[in-house]
Structures are given as C-alpha cells and as structure tokens.
PDB file of N, CA and C in Angstrom:
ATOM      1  N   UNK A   1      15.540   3.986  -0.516  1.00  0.00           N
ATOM      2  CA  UNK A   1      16.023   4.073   0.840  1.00  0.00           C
ATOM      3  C   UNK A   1      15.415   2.919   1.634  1.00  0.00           C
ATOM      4  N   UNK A   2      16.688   2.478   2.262  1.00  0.00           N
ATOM      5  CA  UNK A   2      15.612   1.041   3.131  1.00  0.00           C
ATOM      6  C   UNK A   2      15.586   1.766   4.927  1.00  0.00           C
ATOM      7  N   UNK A   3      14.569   1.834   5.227  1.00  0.00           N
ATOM      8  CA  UNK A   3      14.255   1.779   6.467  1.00  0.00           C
ATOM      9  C   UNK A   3      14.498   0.823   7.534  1.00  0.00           C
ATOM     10  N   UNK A   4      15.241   1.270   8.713  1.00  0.00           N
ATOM     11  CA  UNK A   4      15.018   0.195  10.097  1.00  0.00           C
ATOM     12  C   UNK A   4      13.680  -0.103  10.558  1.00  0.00           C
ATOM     13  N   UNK A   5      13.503  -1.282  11.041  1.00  0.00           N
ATOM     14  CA  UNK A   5      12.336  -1.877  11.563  1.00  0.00           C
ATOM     15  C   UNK A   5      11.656  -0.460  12.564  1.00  0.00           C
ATOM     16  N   UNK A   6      12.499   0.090  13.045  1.00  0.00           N
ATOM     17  CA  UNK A   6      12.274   1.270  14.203  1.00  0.00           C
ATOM     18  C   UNK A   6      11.707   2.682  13.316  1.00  0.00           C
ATOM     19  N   UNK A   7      12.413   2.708  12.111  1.00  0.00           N
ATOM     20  CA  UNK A   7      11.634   3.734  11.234  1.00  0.00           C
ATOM     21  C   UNK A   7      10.311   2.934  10.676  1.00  0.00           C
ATOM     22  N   UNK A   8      10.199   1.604  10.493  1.00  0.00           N
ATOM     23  CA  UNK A   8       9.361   1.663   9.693  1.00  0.00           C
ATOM     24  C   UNK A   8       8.164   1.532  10.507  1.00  0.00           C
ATOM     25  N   UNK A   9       8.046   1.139  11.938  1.00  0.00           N
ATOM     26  CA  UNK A   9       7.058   1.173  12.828  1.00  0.00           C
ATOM     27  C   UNK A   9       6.528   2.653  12.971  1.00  0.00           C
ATOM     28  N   UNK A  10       7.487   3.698  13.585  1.00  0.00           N
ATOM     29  CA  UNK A  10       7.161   5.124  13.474  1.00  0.00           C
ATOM     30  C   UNK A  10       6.806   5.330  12.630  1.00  0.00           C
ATOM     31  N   UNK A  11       6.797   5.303  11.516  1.00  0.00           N
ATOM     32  CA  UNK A  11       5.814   5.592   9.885  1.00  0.00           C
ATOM     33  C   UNK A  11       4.850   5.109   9.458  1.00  0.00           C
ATOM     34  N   UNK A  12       4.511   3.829  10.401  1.00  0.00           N
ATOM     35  CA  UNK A  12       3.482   2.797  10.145  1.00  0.00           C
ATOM     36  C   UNK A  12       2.221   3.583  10.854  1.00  0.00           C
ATOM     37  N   UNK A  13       2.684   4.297  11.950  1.00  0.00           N
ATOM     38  CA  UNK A  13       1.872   5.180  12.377  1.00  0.00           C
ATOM     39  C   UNK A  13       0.732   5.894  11.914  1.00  0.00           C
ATOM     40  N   UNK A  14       1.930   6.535  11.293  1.00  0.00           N
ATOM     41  CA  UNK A  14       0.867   7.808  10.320  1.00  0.00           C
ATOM     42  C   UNK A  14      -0.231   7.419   8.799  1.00  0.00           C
ATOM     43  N   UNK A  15       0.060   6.075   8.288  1.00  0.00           N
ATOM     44  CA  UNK A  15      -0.630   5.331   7.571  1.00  0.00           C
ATOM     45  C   UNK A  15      -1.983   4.928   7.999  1.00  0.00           C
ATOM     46  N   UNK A  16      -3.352   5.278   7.880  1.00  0.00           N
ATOM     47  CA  UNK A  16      -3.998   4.685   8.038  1.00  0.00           C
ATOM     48  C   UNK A  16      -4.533   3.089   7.753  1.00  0.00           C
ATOM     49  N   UNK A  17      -4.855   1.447   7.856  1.00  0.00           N
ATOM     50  CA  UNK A  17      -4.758   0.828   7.696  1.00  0.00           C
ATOM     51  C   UNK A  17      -3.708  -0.348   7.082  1.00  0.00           C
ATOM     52  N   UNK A  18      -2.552   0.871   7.297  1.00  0.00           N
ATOM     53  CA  UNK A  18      -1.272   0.003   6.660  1.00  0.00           C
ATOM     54  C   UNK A  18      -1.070  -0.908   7.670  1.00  0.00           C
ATOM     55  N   UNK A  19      -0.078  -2.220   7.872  1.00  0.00           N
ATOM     56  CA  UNK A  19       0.270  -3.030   8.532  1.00  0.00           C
ATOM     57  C   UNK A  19       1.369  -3.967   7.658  1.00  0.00           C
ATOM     58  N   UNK A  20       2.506  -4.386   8.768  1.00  0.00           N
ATOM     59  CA  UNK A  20       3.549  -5.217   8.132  1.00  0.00           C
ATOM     60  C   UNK A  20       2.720  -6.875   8.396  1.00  0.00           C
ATOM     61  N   UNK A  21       2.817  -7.810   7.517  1.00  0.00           N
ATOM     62  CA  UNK A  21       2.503  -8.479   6.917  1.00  0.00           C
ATOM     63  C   UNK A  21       3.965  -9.648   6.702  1.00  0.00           C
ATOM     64  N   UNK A  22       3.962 -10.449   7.540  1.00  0.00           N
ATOM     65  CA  UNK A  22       5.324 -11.487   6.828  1.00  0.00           C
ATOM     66  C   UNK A  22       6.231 -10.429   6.577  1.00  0.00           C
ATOM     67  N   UNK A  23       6.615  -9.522   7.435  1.00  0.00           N
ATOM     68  CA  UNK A  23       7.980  -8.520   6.670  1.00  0.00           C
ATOM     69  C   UNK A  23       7.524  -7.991   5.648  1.00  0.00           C
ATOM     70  N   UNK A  24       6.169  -7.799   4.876  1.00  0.00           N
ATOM     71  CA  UNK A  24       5.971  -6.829   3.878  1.00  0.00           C
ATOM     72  C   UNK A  24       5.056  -5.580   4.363  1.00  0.00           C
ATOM     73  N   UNK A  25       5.120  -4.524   4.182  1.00  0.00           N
ATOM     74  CA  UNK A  25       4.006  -3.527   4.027  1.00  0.00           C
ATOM     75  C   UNK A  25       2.663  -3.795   3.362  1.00  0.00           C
ATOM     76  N   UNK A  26       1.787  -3.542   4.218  1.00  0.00           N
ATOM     77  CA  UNK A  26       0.488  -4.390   3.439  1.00  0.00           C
ATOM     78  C   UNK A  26      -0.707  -3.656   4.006  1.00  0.00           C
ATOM     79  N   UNK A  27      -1.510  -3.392   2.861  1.00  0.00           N
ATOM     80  CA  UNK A  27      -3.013  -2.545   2.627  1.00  0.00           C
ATOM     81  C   UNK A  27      -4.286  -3.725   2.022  1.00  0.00           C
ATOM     82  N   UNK A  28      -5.074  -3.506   2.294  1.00  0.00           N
ATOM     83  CA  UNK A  28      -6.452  -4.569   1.503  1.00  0.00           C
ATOM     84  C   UNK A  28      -7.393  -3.294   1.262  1.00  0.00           C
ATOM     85  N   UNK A  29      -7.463  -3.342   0.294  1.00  0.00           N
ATOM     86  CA  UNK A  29      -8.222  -2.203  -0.596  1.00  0.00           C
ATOM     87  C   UNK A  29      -9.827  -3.190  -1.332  1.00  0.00           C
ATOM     88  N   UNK A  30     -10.840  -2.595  -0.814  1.00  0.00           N
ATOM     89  CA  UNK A  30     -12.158  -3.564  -0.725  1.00  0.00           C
ATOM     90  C   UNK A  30     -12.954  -2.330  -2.333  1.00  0.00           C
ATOM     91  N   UNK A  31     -13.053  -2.930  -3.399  1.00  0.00           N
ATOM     92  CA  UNK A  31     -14.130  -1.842  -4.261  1.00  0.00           C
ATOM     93  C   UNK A  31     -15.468  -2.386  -4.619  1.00  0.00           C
ATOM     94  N   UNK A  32     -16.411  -1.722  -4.849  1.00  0.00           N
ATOM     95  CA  UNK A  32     -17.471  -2.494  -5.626  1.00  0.00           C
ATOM     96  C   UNK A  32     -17.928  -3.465  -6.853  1.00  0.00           C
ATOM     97  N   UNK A  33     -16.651  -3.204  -7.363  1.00  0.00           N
ATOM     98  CA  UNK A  33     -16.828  -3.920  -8.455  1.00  0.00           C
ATOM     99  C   UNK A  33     -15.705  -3.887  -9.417  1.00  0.00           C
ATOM    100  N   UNK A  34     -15.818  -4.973 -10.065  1.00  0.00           N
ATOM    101  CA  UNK A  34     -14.480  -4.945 -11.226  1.00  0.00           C
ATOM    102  C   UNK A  34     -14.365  -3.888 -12.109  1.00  0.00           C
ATOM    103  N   UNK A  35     -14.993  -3.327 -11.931  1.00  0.00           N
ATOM    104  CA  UNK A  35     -14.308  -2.100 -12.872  1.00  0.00           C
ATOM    105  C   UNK A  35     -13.579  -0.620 -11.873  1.00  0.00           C
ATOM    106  N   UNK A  36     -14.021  -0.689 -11.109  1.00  0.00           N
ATOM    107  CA  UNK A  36     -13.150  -0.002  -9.723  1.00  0.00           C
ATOM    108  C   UNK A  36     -12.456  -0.549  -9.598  1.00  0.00           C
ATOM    109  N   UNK A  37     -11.823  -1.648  -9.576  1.00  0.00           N
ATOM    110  CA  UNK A  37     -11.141  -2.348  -8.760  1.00  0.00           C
ATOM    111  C   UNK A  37      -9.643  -2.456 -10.231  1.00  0.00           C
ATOM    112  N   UNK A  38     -10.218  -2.123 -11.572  1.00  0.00           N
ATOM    113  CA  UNK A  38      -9.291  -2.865 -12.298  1.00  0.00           C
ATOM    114  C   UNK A  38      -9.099  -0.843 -12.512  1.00  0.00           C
ATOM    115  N   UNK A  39      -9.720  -0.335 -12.648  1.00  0.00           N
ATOM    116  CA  UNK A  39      -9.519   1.483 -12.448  1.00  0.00           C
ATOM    117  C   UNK A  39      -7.981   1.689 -11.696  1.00  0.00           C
ATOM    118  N   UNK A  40      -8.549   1.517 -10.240  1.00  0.00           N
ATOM    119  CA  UNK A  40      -7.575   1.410  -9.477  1.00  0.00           C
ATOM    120  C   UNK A  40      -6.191   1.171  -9.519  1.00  0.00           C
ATOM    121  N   UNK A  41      -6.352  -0.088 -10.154  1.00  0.00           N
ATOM    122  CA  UNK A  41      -4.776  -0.796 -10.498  1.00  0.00           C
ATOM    123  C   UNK A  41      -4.277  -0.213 -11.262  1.00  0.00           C
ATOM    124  N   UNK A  42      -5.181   0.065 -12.705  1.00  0.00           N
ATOM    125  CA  UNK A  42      -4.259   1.030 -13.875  1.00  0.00           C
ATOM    126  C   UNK A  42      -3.302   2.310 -12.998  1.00  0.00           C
ATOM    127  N   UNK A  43      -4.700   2.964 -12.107  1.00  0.00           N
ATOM    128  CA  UNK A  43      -3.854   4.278 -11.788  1.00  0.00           C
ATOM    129  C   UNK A  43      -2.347   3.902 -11.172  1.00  0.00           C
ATOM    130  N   UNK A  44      -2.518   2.807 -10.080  1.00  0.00           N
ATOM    131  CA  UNK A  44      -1.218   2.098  -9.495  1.00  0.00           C
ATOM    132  C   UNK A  44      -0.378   2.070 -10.453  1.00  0.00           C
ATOM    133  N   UNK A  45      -0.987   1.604 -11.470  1.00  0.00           N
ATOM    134  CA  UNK A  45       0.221   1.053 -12.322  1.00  0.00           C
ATOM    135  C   UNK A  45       0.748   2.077 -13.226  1.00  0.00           C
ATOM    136  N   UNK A  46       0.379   2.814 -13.688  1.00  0.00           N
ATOM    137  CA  UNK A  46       0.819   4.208 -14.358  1.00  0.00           C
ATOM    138  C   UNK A  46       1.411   5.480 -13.574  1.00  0.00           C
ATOM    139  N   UNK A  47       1.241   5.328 -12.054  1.00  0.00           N
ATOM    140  CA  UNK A  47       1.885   5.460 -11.268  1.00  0.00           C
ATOM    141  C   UNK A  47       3.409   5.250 -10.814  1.00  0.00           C
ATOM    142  N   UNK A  48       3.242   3.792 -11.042  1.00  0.00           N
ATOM    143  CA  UNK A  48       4.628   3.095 -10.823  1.00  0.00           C
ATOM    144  C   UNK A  48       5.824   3.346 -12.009  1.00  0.00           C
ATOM    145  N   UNK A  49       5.296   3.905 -13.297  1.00  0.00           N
ATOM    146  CA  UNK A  49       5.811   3.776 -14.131  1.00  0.00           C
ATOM    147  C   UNK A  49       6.354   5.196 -14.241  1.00  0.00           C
ATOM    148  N   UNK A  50       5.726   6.281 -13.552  1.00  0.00           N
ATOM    149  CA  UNK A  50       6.279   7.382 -13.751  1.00  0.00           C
ATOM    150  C   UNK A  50       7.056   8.013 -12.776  1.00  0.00           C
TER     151      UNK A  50
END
C-alpha cells in the first residue's frame, strides 16, 4: 500500500525516531558492537523474508 505524504506524516507520528529522509523513511540504529549490530540485521533480514 503506498501512502500520501499526509498519511505518511500522521504515522510518522506515532514512530518514535523515525524521520523522512530524501523521500525515504529513515531510522539510525546505534549498537555496541559488531556482533549486535550484525544480530540485528540477521533478525531484519529473516524478517523480511517471512
């Protein structure tokens, strides 16, 4: 589903630290260390896949 600029502000709301970015949706996610940080991504990514 693509959202209007007007939905996607009202939704931007309820996101904590989200922000549009050049027209993208955009988060900066800070971890301690490379192995958190590469943790993380797997879950993203096994996420995305299901």
């Amino acid at each position: 589903m693509i959202l209007s600029n007007k939905q996607l502000n009202e939704n931007l709301k309820e996101l904590d630290d989200w922000n549009i970015v050049k027209g993208r949706l955009s988060k900066e996610f800070k971890f301690k260390g490379f192995t958190q940080a590469f943790g993380f991504m797997t879950e993203v990514a096994i996420t995305a896949e299901t």
